[in-house]
Structures are given as C-alpha cells and as structure tokens.
Protein backbone atom coordinates (compact mmCIF):
# COMPACT_ATOMS: atom_id res chain seq x y z
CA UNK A 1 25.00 35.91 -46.05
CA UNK A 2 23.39 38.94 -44.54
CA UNK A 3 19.83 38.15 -44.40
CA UNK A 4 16.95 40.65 -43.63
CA UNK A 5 14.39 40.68 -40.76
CA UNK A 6 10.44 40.26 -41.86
CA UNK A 7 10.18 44.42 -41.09
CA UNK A 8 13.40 45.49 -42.85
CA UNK A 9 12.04 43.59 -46.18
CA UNK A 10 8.54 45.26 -46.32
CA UNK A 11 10.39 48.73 -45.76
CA UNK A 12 12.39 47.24 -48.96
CA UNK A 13 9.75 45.95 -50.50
CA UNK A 14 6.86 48.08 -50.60
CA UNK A 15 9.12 50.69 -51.65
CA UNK A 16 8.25 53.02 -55.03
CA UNK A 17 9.01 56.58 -56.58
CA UNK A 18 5.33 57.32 -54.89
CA UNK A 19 6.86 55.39 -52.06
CA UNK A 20 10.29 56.20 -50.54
CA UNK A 21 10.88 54.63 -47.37
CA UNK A 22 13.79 56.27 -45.65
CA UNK A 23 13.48 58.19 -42.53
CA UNK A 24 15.60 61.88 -41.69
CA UNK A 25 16.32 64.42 -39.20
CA UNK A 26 16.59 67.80 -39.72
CA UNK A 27 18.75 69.10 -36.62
CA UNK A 28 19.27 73.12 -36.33
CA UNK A 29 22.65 74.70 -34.71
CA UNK A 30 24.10 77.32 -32.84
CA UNK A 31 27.68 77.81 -33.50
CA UNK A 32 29.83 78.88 -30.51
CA UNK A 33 29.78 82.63 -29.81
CA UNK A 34 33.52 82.90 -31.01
CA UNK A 35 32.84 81.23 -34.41
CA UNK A 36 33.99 82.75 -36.92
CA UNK A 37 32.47 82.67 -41.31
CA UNK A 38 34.59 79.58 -41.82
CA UNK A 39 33.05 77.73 -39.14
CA UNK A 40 30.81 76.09 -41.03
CA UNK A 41 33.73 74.84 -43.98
CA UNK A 42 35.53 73.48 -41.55
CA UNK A 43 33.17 71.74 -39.53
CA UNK A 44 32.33 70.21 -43.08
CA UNK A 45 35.91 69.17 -43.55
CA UNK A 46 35.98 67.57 -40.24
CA UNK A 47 33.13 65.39 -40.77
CA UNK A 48 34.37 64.70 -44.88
CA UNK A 49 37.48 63.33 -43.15
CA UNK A 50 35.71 60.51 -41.54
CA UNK A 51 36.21 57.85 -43.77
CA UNK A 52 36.49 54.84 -41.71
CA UNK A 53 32.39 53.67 -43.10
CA UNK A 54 31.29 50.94 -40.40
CA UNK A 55 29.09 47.95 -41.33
CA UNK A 56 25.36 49.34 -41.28
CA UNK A 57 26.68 52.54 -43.96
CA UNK A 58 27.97 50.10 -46.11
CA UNK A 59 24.51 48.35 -46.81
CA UNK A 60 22.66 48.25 -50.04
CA UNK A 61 20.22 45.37 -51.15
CA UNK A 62 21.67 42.42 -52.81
CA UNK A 63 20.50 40.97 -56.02
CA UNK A 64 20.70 37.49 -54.96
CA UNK A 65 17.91 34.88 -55.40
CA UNK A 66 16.73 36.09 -59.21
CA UNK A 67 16.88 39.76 -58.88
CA UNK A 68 14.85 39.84 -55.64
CA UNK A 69 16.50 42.99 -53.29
CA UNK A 70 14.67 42.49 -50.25
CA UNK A 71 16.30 39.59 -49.20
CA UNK A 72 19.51 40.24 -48.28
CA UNK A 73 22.00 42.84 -48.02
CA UNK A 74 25.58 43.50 -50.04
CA UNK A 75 28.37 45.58 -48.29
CA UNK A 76 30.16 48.30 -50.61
CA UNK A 77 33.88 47.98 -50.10
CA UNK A 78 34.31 51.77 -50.50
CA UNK A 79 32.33 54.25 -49.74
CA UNK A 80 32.02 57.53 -52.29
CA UNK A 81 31.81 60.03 -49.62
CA UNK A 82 31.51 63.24 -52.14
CA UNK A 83 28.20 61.60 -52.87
CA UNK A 84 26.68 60.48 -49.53
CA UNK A 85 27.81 64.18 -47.63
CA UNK A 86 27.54 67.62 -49.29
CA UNK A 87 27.48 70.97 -48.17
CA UNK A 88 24.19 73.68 -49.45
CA UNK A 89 23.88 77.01 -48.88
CA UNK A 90 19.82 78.52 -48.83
CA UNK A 91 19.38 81.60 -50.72
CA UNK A 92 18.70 84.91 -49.11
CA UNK A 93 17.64 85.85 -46.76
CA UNK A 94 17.40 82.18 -45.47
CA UNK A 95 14.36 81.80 -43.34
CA UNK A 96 13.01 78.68 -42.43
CA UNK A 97 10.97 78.80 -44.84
CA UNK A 98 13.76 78.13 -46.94
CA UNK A 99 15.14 75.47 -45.30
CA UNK A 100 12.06 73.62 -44.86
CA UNK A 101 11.48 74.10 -49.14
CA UNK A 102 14.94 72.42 -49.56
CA UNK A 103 14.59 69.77 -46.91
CA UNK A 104 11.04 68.49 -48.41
CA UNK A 105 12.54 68.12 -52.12
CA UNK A 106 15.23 66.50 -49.97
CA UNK A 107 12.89 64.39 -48.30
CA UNK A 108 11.40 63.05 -51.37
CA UNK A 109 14.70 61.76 -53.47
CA UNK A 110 14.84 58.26 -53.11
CA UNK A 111 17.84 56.55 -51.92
CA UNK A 112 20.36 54.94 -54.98
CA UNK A 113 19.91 51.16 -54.36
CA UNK A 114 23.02 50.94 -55.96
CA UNK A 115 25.00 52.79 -53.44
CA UNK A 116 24.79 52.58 -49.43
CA UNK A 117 21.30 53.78 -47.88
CA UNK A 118 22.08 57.11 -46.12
CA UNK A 119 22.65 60.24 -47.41
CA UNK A 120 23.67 63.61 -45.59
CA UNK A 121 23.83 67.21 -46.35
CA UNK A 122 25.46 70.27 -44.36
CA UNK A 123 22.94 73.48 -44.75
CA UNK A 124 24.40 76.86 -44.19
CA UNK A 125 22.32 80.45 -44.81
CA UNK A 126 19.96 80.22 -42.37
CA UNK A 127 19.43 84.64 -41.85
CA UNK A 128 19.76 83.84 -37.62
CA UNK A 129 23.13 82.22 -37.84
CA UNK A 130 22.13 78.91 -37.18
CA UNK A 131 22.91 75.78 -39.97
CA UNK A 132 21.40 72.50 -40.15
CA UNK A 133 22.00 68.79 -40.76
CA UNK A 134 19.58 66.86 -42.79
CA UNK A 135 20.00 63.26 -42.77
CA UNK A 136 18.23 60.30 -44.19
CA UNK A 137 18.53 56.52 -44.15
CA UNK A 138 15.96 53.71 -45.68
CA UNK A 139 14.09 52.26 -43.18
CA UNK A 140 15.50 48.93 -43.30
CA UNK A 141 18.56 50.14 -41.87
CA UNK A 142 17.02 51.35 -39.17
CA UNK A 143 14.73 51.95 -36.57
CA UNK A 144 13.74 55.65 -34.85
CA UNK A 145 14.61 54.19 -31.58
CA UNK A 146 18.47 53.58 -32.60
CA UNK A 147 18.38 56.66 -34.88
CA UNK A 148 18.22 58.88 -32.56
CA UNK A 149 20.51 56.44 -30.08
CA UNK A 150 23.18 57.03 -32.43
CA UNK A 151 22.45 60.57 -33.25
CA UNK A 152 22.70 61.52 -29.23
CA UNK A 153 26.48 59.50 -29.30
CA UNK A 154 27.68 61.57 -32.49
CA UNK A 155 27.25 64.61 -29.90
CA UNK A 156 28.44 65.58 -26.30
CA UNK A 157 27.25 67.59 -23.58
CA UNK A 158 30.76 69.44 -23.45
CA UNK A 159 30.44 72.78 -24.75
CA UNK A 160 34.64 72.78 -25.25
CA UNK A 161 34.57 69.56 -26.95
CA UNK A 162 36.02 70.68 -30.20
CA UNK A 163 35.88 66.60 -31.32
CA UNK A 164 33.78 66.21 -34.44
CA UNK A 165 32.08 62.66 -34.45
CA UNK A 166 29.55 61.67 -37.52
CA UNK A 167 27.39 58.98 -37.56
CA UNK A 168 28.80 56.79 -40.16
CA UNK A 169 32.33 55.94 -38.26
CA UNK A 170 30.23 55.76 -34.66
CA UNK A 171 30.78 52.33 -33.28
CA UNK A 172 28.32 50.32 -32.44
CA UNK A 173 28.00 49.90 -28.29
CA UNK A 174 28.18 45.98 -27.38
CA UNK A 175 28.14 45.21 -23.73
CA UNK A 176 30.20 42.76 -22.16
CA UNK A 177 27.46 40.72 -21.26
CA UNK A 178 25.04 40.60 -24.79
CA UNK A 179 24.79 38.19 -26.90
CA UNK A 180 26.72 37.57 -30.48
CA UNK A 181 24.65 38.90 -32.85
CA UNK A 182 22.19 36.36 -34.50
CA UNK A 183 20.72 36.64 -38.02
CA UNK A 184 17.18 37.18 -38.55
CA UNK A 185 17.04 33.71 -40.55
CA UNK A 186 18.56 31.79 -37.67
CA UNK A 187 16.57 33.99 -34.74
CA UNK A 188 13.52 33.35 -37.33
CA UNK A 189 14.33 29.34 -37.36
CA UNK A 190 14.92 29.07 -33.62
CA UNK A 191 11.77 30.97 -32.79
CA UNK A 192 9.58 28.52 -34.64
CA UNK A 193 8.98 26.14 -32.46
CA UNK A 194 9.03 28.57 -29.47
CA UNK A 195 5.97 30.56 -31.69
CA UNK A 196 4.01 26.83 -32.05
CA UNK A 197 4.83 25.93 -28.43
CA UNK A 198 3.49 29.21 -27.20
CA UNK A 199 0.55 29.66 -29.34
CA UNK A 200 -1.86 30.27 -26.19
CA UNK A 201 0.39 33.44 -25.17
CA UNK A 202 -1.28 35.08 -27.84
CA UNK A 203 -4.63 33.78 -27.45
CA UNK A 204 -5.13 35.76 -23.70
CA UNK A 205 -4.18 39.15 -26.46
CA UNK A 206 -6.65 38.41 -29.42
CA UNK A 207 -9.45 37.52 -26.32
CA UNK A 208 -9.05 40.92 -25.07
CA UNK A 209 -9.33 42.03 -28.42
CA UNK A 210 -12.42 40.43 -29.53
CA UNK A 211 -14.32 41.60 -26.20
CA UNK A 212 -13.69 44.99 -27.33
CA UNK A 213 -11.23 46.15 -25.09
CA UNK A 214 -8.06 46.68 -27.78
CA UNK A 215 -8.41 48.42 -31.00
CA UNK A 216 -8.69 46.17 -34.10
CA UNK A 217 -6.45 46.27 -37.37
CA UNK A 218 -8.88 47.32 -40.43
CA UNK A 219 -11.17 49.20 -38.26
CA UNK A 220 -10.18 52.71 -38.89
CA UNK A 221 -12.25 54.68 -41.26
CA UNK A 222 -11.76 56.64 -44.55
CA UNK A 223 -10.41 59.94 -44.14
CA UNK A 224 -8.90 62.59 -46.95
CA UNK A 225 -5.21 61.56 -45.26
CA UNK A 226 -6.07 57.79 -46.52
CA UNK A 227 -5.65 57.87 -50.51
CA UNK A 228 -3.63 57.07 -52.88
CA UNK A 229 0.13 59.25 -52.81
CA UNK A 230 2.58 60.69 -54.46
CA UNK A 231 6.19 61.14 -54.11
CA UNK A 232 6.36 65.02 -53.42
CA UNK A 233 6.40 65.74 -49.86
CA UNK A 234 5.59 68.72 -47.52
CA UNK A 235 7.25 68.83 -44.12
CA UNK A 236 6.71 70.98 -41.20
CA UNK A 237 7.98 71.44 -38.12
CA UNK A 238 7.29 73.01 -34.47
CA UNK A 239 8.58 72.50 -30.46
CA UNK A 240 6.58 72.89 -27.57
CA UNK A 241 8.22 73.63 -24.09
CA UNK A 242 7.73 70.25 -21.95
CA UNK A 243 6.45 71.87 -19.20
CA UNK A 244 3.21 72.51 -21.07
CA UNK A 245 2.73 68.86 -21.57
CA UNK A 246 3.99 68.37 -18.09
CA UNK A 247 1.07 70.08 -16.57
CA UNK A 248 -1.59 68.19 -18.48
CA UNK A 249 0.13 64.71 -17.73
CA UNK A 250 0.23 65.73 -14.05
CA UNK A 251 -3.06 67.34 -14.00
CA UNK A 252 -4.81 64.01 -15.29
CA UNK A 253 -2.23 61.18 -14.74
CA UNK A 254 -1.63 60.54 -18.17
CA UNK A 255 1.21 59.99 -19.72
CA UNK A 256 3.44 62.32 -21.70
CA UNK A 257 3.32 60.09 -25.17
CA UNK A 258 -0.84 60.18 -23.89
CA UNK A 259 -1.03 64.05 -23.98
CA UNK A 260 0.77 63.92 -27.55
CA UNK A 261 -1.44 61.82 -28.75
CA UNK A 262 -4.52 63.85 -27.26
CA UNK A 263 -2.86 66.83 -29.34
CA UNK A 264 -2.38 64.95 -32.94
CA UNK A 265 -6.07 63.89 -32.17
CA UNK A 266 -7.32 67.45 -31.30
CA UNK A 267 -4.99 68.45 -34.49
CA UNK A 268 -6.54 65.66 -36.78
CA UNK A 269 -10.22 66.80 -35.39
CA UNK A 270 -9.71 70.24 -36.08
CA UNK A 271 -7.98 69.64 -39.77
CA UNK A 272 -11.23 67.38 -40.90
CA UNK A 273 -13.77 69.97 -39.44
CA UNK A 274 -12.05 72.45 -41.43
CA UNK A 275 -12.76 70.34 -44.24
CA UNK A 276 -16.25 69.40 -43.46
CA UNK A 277 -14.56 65.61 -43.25
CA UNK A 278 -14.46 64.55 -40.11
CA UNK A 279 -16.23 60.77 -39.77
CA UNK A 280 -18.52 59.57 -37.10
CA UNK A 281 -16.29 56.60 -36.66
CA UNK A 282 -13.11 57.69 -34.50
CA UNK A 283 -9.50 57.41 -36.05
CA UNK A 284 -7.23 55.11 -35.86
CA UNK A 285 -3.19 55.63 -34.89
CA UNK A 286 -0.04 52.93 -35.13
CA UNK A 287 2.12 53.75 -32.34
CA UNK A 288 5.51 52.44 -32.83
CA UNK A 289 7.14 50.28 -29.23
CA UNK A 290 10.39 50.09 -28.93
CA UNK A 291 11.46 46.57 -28.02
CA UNK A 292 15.08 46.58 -28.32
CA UNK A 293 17.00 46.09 -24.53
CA UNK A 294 19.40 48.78 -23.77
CA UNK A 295 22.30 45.97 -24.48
CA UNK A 296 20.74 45.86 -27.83
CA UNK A 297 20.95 49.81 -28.14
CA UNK A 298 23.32 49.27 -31.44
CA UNK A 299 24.90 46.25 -31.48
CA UNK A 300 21.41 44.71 -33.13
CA UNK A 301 20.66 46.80 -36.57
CA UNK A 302 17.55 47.15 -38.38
CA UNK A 303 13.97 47.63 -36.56
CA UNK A 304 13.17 46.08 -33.31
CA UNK A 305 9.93 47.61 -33.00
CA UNK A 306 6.44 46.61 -31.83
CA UNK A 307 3.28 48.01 -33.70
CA UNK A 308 0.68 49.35 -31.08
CA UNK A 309 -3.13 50.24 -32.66
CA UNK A 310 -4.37 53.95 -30.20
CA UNK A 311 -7.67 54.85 -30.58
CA UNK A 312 -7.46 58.51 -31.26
CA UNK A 313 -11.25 58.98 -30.56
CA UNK A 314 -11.85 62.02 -32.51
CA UNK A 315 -15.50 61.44 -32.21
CA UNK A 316 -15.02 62.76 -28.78
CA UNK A 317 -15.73 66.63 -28.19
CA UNK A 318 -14.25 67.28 -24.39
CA UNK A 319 -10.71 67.52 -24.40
CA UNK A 320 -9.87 65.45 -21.15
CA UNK A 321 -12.21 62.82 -22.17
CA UNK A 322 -10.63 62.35 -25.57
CA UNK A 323 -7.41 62.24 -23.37
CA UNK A 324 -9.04 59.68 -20.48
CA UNK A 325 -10.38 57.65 -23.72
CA UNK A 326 -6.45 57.65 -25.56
CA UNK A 327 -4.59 56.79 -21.94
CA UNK A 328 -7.06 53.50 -21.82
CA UNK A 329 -6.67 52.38 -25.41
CA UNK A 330 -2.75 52.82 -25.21
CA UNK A 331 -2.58 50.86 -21.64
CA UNK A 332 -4.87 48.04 -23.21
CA UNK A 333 -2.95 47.85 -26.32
CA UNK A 334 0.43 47.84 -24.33
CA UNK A 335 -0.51 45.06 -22.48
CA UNK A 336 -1.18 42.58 -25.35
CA UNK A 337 3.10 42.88 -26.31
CA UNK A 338 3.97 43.01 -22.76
CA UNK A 339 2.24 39.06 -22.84
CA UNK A 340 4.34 38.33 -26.25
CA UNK A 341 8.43 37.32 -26.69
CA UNK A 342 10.24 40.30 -28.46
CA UNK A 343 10.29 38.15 -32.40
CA UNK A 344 6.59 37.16 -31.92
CA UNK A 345 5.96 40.89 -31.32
CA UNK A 346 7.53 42.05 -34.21
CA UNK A 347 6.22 39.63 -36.68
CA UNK A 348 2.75 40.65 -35.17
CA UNK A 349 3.83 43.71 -36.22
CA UNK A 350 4.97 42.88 -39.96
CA UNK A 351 1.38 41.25 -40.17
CA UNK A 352 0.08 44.81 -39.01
CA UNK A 353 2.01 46.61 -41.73
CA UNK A 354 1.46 43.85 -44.51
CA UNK A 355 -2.35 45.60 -46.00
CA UNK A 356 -0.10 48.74 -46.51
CA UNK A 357 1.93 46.59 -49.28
CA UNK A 358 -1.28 45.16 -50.41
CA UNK A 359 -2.81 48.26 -51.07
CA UNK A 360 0.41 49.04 -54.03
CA UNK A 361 -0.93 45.57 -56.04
CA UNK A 362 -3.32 46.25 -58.95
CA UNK A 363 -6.58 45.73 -57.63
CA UNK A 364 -6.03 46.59 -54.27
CA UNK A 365 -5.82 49.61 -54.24
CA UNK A 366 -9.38 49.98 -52.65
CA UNK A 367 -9.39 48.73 -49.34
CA UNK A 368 -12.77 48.22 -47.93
CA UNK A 369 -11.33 49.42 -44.66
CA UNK A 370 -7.99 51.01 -43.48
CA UNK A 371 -5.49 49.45 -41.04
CA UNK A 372 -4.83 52.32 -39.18
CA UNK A 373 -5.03 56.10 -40.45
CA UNK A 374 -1.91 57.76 -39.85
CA UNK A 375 1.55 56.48 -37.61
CA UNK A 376 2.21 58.37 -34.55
CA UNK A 377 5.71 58.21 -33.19
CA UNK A 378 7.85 59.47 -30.30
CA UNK A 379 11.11 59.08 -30.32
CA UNK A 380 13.00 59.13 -26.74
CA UNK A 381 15.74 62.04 -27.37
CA UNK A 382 18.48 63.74 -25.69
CA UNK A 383 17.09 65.59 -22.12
CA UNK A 384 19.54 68.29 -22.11
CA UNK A 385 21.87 70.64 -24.05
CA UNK A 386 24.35 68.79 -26.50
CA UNK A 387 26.65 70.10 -28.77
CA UNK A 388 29.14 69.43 -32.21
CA UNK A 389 32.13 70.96 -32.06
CA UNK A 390 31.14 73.57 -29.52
CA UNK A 391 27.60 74.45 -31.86
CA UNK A 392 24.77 73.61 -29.65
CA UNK A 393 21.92 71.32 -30.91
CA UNK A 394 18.90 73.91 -30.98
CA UNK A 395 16.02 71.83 -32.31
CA UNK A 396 15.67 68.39 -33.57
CA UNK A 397 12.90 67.74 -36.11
CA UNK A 398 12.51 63.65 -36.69
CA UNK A 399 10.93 63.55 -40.42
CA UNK A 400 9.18 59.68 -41.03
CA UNK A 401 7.37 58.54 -43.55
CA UNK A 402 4.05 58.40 -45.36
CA UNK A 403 2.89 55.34 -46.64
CA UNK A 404 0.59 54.36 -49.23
CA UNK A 405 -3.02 55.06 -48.29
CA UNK A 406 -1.14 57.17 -45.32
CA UNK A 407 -0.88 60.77 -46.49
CA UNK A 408 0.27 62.15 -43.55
CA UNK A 409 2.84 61.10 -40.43
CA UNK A 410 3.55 62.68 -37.15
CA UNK A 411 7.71 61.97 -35.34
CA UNK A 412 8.42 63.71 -32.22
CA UNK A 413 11.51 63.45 -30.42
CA UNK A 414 12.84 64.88 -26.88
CA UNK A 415 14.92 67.72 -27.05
CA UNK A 416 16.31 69.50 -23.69
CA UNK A 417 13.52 71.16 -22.17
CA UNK A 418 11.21 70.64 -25.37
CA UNK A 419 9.33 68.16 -27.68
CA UNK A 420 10.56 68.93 -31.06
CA UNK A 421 7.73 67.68 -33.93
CA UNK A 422 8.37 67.00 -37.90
CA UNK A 423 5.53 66.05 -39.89
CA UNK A 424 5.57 65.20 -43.22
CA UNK A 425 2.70 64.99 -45.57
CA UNK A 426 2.08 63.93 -49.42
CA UNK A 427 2.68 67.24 -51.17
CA UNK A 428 -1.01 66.85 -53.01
CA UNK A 429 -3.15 65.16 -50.62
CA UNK A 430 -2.30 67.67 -47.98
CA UNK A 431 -0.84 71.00 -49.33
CA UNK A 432 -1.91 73.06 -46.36
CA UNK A 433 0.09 70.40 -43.52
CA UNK A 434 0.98 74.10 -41.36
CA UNK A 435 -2.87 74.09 -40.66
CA UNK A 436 -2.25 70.72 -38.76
CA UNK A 437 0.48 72.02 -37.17
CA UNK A 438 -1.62 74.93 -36.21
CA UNK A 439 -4.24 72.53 -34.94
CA UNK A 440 -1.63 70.80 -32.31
CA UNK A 441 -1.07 73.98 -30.95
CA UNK A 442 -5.22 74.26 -30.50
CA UNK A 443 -5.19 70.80 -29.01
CA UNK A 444 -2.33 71.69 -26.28
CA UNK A 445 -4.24 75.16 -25.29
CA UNK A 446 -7.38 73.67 -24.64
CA UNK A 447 -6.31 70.82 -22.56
CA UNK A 448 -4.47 73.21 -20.56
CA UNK A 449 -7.63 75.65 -19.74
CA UNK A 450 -9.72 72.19 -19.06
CA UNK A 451 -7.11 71.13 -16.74
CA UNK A 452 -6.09 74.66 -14.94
C-alpha cells in the first residue's frame, strides 16, 4: 500500500472547486533559427510518443478506508495520453496577453481525481515566434524543489541536441549510496520514538520564539489578500536581470532570497497604500525550505519541505531597513529547522499549514488571526541557457497556489541570467494582480538608489 506523507494529505485534503491545489509552470520558447511552421507539430509528436508513464504520473488517490482519498494512492495501469497532453493554438495576434488569459482558466481546472494528477498542454501562436508549455500537477505529487529538479533534466544545455525528453518517462535519479525508499507510515512509525526521545531539540526553537526573536504562527494581521476565495484565478508574470538583485545583496550583505523578499514586501506595501489598507501590524510570509538531500533529488516523491514564518515588516518605510529587518527574521527562523531532524521539520510544518484547512469547516471560517498572509517561494532553477530539441528555454514562470484565506501567492524560480516570477491571485479578491507586479518593480528601484 502506497501511503501518503502528513503534507501530501492536507494538499489532498483541503482541496475544493474554490480550492485546487496543483502547482504549474508556464515555460516560453525559442525555436532554433532553422525551424521551420511544422516545428511545433512535431515537437508535439515527439513528446505524444512517450508513453512509457513512470510511477509518480500514474498516481491518483485511492478510495480505500470508506471513501477517504487522502490516504493513499492507486496507480493507473494505462495512461490516456490524448487527455493528459494537448496541443492549443492562441488567437491572433497572440500576445501575452493571450497566453496569460488561457493559462489562468488553465490554472483554475481542477485535476480529475479519477485519472493521474498532471496535466500538460503545448501552446503555439504566440505573434514573436515563441510557444509555451503549461504544466500542472496536484501538490501531493510534488514539491517546487523537485519540480523544477525534474523540469531542468527534461532539458539540456546542447543547443544540437535534437533528443526530446518529457517529464512523465524521466527517471527518477537514485544514487548508489541512498537509501531504499521508505513509506511515510513506516518513516512516520520509526520517527516516533526518535520525536519523544528528542522532545528538548525543539524546546531551544519555541524558547527563541517566545523571547521574541522568531515570528509566531497566528500573528499576521488581516489584510484584503486574507478572505474567503474563489476558484477563478489571475496570473501574472515578470523577470528581472540578476544582476539587479546582485547589487543590492552585495551592497548590504543580504541574501538574494532576502532582496526578493524586500521586493514582495515593498510590492505588498505599495498594493495596500493604494488601497488605503495597509495595517499598522507588519505582514506575515511562509517561506517554503527545501529539506530534501541532493541523493533524495527524485528518488523520494511528494514534499520534503520545511515551513519558515519571514517577517515582511511592511510597517517599515526605509527600504534597507525593511531589508536589514527581513535578513534577521529569515536567519532567526532558519535556525529553529537547522536544530530539528528532517520528519520533525516537516510535521512542524503540516501543523503550520493545518489553520488553512480549518478555516474551509463551517464555522471557521473567521479566524481571529491569520497564520501567515501570503506564501513566498523561490525555487532554485537552471543558471544558464537550456534547450528542447534545439528551442531555447526563454523564461520560466513557476505558478503556485492560493489557499483559502490566501488570495494571493508569489513563485520565483532561477532562470540563466534572470529571476523569472509567476504570481497568481483569486480572480475576485485581486482583479488588478499587474499592479503588484508593478509594485515589485518599485521595490527593486528604490533599493537600488538607497544602496548606489
């Protein structure tokens, strides 16, 4: 039996029409300077002919256990690949504005529990030349971390590589030297004791935490991002050369994942000013950690992921003190899972995430306080130019997911020379997201003339 880990059933779990928990990417394309109209049918072709499905794109929930489906998983034995890969065209003239219109309806389908978790869909018509590749998986399947992982080994950094590899026949990478894989009920029943043994680890965390020096779960205040959602989405997307974060890190010793945290909190700022919404109290960001070994990079599925709480300070005016304030509450909060085994940090983290699956049961909706106000997430990427069948990777826009009471959430991801952002917003709650996007810009400039 193929059991679930605690975090792969709440992304199961919690999940509604309101509420669809699958993560996507949304990669744009170059095709080689010698490609010709039908490059894009037969590129399509190529990847339709990959029919050898491996284990994880086989997955759908199991109705074992009285109907329950976050439990366990089944395993299709075949895989109806006309369904899970098609091939769109975007009307004329194709701007991006077109593309992103398709990819948000996209965005907000759920996944057929019936059928394997993933969907994918070839999108030709873009006006510049380019196509795109959305695709989406449910969140139990996995984690940005090994997303992208597997993403970067579907491409290669050979130009002339004509070889077309897809993710659902990739193999996963097991070193000589890991372990067999281990279900989540036997890691779960081994770490017991271990958990009771080492209770005190995680007394030197919660010690820092009450003395005020970590950011608390169900601190963060009320903001127009934290009500109730709907399924419709909004999605928008922008890169930013490196460089430019580059010279703030170096100018202040921050860290890069710092300075893009400084901008979503100079973006947030600005958004709720605009609004005359803005509280007193600062905001409050979940910062995803990866905590999956690079032995682990596929072999282990699902999420192996650590929930980190940032103070965003948005109460702050000055730019670089926002930015000191951020670098001290990420290398605080860092600390406590550094102190903590890998499962303990992870069901830390499914205790983190458990209000958000609260908040769905009648009655609850009304939190008295929030557990955090938005997630924040980058995603470690390729760091230079990659390509499918000759067609180089040109942006890479990771698209996540709002939860309940979370109207808005902000994926980056390392691309080359740039950081490539997707954010995706409840279509209602936030129907103007390209003024946030706006807002990051704002957030970059002026910590660049503070720090020239």
């Amino acid at each position: 039996m193929d059991l679930l880990n605690p975090l792969d059933a709440i992304f199961l779990a919690i999940e509604s029409r309101e509420h669809p928990m699958h993560v996507g990417g949304l990669q744009l394309f170059e095709p080689p300077a010698d490609a010709g109209p039908e490059f894009t049918q037969q590129l399509f072709e190529a990847m339709a002919a990959k029919t050898d499905v491996r284990t994880r794109f086989r997955r759908h929930p199991s109705r074992r256990f009285g109907g329950f489906s976050s439990v366990a998983w089944n395993h299709a034995e075949t895989v109806d690949l006309n369904y899970h890969l098609r091939r769109s065209a975007l009307p004329a003239p194709g701007g991006m504005g077109d593309l992103l219109d398709l990819t948000e309806r996209l965005h907000g389908i759920l996944l057929d529990r019936h059928r394997p978790l993933w969907e994918a869909r070839l999108i030709e018509g873009l006006s510049d030349g380019r196509f795109a590749i959305y695709m989406k998986m449910h969140h139990a399947l996995i984690d940005g971390v090994s997303a992208m992982r597997l993403l970067q080994r579907t491409l290669t950094d050979d130009p002339l590589d004509t070889h077309v590899n897809v993710p659902w026949v990739t193999p996963p990478v097991v070193r000589d030297d890991s372990p067999e894989p281990v279900s989540p009920l036997t890691q779960a029943s081994r770490a017991l004791p271990r958990i009771l043994r080492g209770a005190g680890s995680i007394a030197a965390p919660l010690r820092g935490a009450l003395d005020g020096r970590l950011t608390l779960p169900m601190t963060a205040p009320r903001t127009p991002f934290n009500v109730s959602i709907g399924g419709a989405r909004r999605v928008e997307v922008r890169s930013w050369p490196l460089e430019r974060i580059n010279h703030v890190r170096r100018a202040t010793g921050a860290t890069v994942n710092d300075v893009v945290l400084a901008m979503s909190a100079a973006a947030l700022r600005g958004y709720l000013l605009d609004h005359n919404a803005l509280p007193d109290e600062p905001l409050i960001a979940m910062v995803p950690v990866n905590v999956r070994s690079a032995a682990e990079s596929d072999a282990s599925e699902g999420n192996m992921v650590a929930a980190c709480l940032a103070n965003l300070n948005t109460h702050i005016a000055d730019p670089v003190a926002r930015l000191e304030a951020i670098t001290t509450s990420m290398r605080d909060a860092k600390q406590v899972f550094t102190q903590l085994p890998k499962l303990e940090a992870m069901l830390l983290s499914a205790a983190l995430m458990t209000p958000l699956g609260v908040s769905l049961i009648p009655g609850f909706e009304a939190l008295p306080r929030m557990p955090f106000n938005l997630v924040i997430s980058n995603v470690p990427g390729p760091r230079k130019p990659v390509y499918m069948q000759g067609a180089r990777l040109d942006a890479n826009y990771p698209l996540s997911i709002p939860f309940e009471s979370q109207a808005m959430n902000i994926t980056l991801t390392t691309n080359g020379d740039h950081l490539d952002f997707g954010l995706v917003g409840c279509r209602r709650t936030i129907p103007d997201l390209d003024r946030v996007v706006d807002h990051l810009e704002n957030g970059l400039a002026e910590l660049e003339r503070a720090t020239r």
